[in-house]
Protein backbone atom coordinates (compact mmCIF):
# COMPACT_ATOMS: atom_id res chain seq x y z
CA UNK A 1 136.37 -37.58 -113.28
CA UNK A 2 137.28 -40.84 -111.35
CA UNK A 3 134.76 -43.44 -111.33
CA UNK A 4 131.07 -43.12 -112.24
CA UNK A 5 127.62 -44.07 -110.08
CA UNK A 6 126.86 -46.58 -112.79
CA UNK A 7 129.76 -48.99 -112.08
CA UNK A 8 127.77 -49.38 -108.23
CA UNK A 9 124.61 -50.71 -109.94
CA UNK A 10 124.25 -54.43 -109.81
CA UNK A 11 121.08 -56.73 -110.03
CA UNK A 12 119.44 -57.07 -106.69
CA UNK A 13 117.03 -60.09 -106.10
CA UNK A 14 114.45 -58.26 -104.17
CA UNK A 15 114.31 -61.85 -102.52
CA UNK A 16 117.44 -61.42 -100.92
CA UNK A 17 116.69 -58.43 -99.25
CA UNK A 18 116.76 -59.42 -95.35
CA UNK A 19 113.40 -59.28 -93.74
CA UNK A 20 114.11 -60.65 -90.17
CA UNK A 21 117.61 -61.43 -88.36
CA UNK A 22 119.01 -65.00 -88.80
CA UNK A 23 118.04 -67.41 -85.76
CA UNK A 24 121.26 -67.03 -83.80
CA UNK A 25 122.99 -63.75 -84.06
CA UNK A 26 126.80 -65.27 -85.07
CA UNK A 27 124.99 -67.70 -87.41
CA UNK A 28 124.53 -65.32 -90.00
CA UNK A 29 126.90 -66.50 -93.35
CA UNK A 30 130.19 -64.70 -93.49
CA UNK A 31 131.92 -64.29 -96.54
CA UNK A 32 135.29 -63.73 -96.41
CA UNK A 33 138.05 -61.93 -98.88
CA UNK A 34 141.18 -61.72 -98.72
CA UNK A 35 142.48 -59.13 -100.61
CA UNK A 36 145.79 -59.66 -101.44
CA UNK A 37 145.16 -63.02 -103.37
CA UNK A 38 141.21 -62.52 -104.36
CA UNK A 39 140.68 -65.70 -102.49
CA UNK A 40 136.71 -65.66 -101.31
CA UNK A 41 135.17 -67.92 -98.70
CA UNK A 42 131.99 -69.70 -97.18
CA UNK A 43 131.95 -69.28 -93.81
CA UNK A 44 129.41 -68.98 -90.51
CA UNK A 45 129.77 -65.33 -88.84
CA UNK A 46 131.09 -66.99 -85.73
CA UNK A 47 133.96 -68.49 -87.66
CA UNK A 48 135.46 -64.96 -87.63
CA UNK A 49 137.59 -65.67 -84.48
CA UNK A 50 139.67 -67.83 -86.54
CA UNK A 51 140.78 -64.99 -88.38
CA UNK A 52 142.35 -63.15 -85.70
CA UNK A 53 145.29 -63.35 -82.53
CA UNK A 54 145.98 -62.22 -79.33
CA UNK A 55 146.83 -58.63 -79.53
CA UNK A 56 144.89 -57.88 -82.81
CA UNK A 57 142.07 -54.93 -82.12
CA UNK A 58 138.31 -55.03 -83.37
CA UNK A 59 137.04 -51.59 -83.27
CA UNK A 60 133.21 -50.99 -82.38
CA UNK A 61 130.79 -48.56 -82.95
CA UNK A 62 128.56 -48.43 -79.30
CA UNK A 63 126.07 -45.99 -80.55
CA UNK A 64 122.85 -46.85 -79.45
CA UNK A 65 118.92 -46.53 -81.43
CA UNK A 66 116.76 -45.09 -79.46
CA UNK A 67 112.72 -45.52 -80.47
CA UNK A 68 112.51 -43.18 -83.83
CA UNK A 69 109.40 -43.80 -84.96
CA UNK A 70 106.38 -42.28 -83.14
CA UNK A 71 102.74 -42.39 -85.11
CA UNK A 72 100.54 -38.99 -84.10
CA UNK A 73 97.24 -37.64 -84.57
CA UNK A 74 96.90 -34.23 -85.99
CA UNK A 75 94.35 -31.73 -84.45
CA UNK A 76 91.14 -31.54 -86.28
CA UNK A 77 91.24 -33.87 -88.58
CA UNK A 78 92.90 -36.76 -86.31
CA UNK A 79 94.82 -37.86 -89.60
CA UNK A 80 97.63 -40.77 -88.65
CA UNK A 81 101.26 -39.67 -88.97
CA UNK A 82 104.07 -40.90 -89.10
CA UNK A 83 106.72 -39.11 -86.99
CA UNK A 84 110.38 -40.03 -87.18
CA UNK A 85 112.47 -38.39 -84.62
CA UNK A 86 116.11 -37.47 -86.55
CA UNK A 87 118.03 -35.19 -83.28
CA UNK A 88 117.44 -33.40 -80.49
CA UNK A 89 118.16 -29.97 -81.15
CA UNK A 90 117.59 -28.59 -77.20
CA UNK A 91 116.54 -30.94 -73.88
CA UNK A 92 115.70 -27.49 -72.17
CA UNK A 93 113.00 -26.39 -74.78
CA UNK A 94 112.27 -30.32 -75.96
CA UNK A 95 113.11 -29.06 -79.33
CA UNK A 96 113.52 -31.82 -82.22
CA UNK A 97 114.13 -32.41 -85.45
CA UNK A 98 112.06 -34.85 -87.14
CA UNK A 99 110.37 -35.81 -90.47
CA UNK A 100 106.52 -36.54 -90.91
CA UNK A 101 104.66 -38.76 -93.18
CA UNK A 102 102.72 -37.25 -95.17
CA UNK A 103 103.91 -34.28 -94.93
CA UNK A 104 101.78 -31.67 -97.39
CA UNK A 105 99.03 -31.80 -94.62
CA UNK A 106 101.76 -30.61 -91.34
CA UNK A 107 101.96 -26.54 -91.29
CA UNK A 108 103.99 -24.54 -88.83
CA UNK A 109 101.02 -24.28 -85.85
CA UNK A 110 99.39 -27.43 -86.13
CA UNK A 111 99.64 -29.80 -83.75
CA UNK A 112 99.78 -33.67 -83.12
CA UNK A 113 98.92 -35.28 -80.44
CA UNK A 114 100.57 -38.58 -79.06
CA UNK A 115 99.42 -41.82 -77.31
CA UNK A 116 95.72 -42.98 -76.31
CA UNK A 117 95.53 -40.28 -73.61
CA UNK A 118 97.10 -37.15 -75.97
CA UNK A 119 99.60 -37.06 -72.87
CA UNK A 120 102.08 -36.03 -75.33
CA UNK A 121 101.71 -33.06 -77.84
CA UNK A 122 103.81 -31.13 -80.47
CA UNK A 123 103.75 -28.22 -82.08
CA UNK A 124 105.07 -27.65 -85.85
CA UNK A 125 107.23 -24.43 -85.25
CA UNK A 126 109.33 -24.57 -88.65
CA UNK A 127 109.53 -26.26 -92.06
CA UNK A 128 113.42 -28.01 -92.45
CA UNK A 129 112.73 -29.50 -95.97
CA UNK A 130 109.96 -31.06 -98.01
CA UNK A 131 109.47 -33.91 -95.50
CA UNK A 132 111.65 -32.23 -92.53
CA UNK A 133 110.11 -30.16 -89.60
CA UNK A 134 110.71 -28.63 -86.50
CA UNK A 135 108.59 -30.00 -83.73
CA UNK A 136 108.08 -28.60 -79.89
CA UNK A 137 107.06 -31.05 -77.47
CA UNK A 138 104.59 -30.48 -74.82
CA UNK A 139 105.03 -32.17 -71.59
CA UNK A 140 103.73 -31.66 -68.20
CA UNK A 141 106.90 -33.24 -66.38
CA UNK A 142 110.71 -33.56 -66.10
CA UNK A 143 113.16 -33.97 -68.74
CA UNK A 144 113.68 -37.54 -67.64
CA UNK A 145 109.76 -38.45 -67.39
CA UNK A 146 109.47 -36.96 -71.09
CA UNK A 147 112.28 -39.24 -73.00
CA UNK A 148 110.70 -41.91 -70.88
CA UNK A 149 107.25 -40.89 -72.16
CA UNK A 150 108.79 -40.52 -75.90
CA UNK A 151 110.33 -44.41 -75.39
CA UNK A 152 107.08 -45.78 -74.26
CA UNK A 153 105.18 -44.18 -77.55
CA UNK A 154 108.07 -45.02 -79.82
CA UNK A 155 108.91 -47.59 -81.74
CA UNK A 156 112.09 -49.22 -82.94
CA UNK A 157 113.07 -47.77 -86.50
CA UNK A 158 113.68 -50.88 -88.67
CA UNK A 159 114.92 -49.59 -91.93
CA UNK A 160 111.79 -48.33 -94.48
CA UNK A 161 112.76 -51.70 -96.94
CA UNK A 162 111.47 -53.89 -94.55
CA UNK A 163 107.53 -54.46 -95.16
CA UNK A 164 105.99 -56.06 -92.32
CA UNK A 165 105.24 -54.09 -89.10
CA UNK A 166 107.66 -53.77 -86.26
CA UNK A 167 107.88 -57.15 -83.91
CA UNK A 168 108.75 -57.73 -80.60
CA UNK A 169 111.94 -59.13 -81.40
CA UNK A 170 113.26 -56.22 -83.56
CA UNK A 171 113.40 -54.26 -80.20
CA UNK A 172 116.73 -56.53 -78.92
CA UNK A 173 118.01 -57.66 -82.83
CA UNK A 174 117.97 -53.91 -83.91
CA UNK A 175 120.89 -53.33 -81.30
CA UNK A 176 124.26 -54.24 -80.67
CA UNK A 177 124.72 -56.12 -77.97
CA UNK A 178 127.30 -53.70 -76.66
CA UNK A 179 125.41 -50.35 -77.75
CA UNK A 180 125.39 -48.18 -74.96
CA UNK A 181 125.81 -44.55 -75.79
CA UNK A 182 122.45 -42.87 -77.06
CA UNK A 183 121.60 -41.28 -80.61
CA UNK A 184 121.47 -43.48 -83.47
CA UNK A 185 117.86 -43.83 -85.48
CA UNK A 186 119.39 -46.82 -87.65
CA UNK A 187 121.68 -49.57 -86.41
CA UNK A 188 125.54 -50.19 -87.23
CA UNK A 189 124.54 -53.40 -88.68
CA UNK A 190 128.07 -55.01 -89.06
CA UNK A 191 127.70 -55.05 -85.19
CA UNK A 192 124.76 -57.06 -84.98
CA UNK A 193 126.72 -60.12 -85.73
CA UNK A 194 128.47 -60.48 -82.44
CA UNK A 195 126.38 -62.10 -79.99
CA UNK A 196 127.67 -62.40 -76.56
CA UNK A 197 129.26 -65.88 -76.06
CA UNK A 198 131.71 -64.39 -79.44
CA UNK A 199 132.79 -61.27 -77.65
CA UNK A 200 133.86 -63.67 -74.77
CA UNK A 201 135.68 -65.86 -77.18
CA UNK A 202 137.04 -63.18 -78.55
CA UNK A 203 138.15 -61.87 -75.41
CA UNK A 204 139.48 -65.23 -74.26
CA UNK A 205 141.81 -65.47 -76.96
CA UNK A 206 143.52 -62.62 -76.06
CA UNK A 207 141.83 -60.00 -78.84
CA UNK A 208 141.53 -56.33 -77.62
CA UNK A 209 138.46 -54.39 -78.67
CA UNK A 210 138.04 -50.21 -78.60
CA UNK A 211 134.52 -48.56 -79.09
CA UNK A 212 134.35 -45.46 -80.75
CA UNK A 213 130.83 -43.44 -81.22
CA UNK A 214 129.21 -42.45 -84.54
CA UNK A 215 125.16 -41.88 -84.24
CA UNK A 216 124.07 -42.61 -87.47
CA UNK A 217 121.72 -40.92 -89.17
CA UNK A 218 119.02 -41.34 -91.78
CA UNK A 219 121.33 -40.22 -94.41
CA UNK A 220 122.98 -43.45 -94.28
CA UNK A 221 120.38 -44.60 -96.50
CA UNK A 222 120.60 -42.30 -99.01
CA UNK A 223 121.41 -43.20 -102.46
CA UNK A 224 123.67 -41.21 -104.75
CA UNK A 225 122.07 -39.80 -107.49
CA UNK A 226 124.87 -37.85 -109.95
CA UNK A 227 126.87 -39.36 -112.47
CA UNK A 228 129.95 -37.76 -110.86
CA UNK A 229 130.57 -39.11 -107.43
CA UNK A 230 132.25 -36.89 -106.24
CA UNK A 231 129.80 -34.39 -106.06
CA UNK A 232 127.52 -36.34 -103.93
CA UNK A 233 127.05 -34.94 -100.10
CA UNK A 234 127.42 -36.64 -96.96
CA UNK A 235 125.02 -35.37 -93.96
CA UNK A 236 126.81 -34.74 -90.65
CA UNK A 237 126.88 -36.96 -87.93
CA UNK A 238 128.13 -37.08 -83.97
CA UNK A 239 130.88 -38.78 -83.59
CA UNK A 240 133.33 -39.58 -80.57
CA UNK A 241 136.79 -41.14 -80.15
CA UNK A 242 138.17 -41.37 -76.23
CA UNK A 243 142.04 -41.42 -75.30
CA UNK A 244 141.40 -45.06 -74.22
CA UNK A 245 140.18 -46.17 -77.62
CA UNK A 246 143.20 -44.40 -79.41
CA UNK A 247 146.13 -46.10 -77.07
CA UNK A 248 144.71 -49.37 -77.93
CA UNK A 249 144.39 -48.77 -81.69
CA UNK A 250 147.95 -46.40 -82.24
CA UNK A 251 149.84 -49.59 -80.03
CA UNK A 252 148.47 -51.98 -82.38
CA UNK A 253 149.70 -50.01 -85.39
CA UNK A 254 153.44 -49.68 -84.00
CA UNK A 255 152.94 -53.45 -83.20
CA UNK A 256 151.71 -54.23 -86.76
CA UNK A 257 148.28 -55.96 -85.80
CA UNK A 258 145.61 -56.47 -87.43
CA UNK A 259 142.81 -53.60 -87.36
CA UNK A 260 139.44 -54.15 -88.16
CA UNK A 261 136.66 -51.76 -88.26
CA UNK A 262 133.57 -53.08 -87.51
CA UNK A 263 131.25 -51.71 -90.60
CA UNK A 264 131.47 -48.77 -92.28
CA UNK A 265 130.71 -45.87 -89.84
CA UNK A 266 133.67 -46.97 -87.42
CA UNK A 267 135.14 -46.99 -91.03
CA UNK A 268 133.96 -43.19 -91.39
CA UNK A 269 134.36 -42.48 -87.51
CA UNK A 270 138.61 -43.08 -87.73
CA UNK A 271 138.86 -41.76 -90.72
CA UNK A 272 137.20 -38.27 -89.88
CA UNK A 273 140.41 -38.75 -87.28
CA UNK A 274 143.76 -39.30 -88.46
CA UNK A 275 146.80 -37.04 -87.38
CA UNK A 276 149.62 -35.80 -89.70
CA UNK A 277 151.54 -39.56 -88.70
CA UNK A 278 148.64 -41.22 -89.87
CA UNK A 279 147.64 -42.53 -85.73
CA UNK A 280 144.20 -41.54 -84.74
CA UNK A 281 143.50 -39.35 -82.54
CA UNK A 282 140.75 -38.53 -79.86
CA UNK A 283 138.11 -36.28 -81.06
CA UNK A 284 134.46 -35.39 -80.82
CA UNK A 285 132.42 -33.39 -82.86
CA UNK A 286 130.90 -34.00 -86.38
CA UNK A 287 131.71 -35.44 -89.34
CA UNK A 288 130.72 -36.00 -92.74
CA UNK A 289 132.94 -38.21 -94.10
CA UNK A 290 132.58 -39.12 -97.74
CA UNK A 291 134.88 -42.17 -99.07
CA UNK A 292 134.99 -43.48 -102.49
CA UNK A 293 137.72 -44.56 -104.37
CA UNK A 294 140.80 -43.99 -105.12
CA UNK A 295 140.70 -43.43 -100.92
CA UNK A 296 144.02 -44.16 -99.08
CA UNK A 297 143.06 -45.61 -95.70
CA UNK A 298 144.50 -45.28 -92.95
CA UNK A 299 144.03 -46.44 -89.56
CA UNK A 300 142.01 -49.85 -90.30
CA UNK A 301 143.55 -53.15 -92.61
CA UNK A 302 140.91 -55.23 -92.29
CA UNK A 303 137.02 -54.38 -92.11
CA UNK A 304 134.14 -56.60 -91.63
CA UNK A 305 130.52 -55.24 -93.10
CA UNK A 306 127.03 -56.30 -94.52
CA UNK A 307 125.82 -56.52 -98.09
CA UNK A 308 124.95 -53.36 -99.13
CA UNK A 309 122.35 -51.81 -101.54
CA UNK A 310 123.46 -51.07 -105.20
CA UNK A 311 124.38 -47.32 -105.61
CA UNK A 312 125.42 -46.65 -101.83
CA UNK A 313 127.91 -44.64 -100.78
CA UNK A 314 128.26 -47.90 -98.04
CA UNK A 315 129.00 -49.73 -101.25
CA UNK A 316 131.85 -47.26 -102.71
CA UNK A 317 133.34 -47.23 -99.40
CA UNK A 318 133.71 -50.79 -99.89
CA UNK A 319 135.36 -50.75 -103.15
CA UNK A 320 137.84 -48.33 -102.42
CA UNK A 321 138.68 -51.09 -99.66
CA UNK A 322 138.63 -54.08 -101.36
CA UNK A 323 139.50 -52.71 -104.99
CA UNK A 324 136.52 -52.48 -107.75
CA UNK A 325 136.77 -55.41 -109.65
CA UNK A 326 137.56 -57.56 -106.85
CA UNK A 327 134.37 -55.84 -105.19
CA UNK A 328 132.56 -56.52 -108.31
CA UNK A 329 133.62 -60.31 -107.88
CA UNK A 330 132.77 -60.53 -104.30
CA UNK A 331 129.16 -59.49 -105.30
CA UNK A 332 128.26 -61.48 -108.05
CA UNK A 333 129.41 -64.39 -105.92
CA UNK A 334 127.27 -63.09 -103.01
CA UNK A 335 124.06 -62.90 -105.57
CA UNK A 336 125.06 -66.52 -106.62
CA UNK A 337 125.20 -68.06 -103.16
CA UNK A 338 122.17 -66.12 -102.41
CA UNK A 339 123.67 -64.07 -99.54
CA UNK A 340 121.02 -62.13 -97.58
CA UNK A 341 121.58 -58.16 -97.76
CA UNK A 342 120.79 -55.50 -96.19
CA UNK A 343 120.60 -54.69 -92.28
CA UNK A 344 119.67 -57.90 -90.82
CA UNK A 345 121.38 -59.27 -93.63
CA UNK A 346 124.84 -61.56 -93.90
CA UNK A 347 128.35 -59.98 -93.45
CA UNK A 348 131.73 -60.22 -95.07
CA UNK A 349 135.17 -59.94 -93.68
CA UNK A 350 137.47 -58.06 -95.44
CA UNK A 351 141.44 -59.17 -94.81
């Protein structure tokens, strides 16, 4: 059977659960491993330059979040809800799929209305899954003035674990600096680490970057819950890998650079495309991706990543990186030192 859920449980101190982004975005701790002789160190995020050359590639993910979370009156009874947009199934019809919160009082034909003016309404035209529905948007105007209407009303997604309300500042520190291309509803956190006077360092010393695409998902979050990991299911998500991003990345491999995917859905995203000569290849379309050890990797030697929540698949991907026990190590440690976790949490380089 491989390994088991219950060697990705660990004690959590719900302290060190991340509640707001460090000060600076590079100051965040980074811990970093080297793999090949265990050795773990104490270092500042920005520190990470020192770690690479000229010619070595960091790989990005430039998926952007756009403004998930919407809160809605129903009809009637003007109850509050809580309306997280997941995808857009159709810009012509303004078709979407979204969950709502709480859900046992939305039926297919009610409707919610949106704003302080109701200059936004939806209809509930189909039940998805116990929380999930399929929502119709009612707009007097273009398709442009509607996503502009749905970004004024919205607000940025912060993951559920967080307990205060949504401030100002989460609108900028819930991004990448470089996100660019539209769809995520939860950020590639290893990204948020690079603030822009690193990516000109960076840059400076000669490093090459490629961006690749992978709109995450709420299934991200998701815990596994069976014994046997393998029967755990990934949800699909858009991905998108360009010619440009591949030349850089294969010419690195023939020249024996380092590779490092920045967090675990680049990770995912150049995995889900790998040719028969293990080089990656351009692609778009979906993927669900699901890696847990033993995994053979192939594109990537080097990752950097947050802390991530006990049970994850985030964390198996991780230990079929870094090996288990030395995983297991890497943790306690990060407990120890009192490492913040989670999405606005610290990061760790894996060499």
């Amino acid at each position: 059977m491989g390994m088991k859920l219950s060697q990705f449980d660990f004690e959590l101190p719900d302290e060190l659960l991340a509640e707001h982004p460090a000060d600076h975005r590079d100051e965040s701790r980074l811990m970093v491993v080297d793999r090949k002789t265990g050795k773990i160190e104490h270092k500042v995020f920005k520190d990470l330059i020192n770690y690479f050359d000229e010619k070595d590639v960091l790989i990005f993910n430039n998926t952007k979040v756009f403004p998930a979370r919407l809160f809605g009156n129903k009809e009637k009874t003007g109850a509050r809800i809580e309306v997280f947009l997941l995808r857009e199934l159709n810009p012509e019809t303004r078709l979407w799929d979204v969950l709502v919160d709480p859900a046992r009082k939305i039926r297919i034909g009610n409707k919610l209305y949106f704003g302080d003016d109701d200059s936004l309404v939806a209809e509930v035209i189909d039940n998805t899954t116990s929380r999930g529905r399929t929502l119709r948007f009612l707009f007097d105007g273009s398709y442009e003035e509607f996503r502009k209407k749905l970004y004024e009303l919205g607000e940025t997604p912060i993951p559920k674990y967080i307990s205060r309300p949504v401030e100002p500042e989460d609108e900028e520190r819930y991004q990448t600096i470089y996100a660019k291309e539209e769809g995520a509803v939860a950020a590639p956190t290893a990204g948020l680490h690079f603030s822009k006077h690193l990516m000109k360092r960076l840059e400076i010393k000669g490093i090459d970057f490629a961006e690749v695409t992978l709109h995450i998902g709420l299934g991200t979050f998701n815990p596994v819950e069976v014994e046997d990991l393998s029967k755990h299911k990934m949800d699909s998500e858009q991905v998108k890998i360009e010619k440009k991003a591949t030349e850089i990345v294969n010419n690195a491999k023939i020249e024996r650079r380092k590779i490092c995917a920045v967090g675990t859905t680049v990770m995912r995203t150049i995995e889900s495309a790998v040719n028969s000569d293990n080089t990656l290849n351009d692609f778009e379309g979906w993927t669900n991706k699901y890696i847990f050890p033993p995994y053979d990797f192939r594109i990537a030697n080097c990752m950097v990543t947050n802390f991530h929540m006990p049970k994850s698949t985030l964390l198996m991907m991780v230990s079929a990186f870094m090996g288990h026990d030395l995983m297991e190590k890497a943790y306690k440690e990060a407990v120890k030192e009192k490492y913040r976790f989670y999405s606005y949490g610290d990061a760790m380089l894996i060499l």
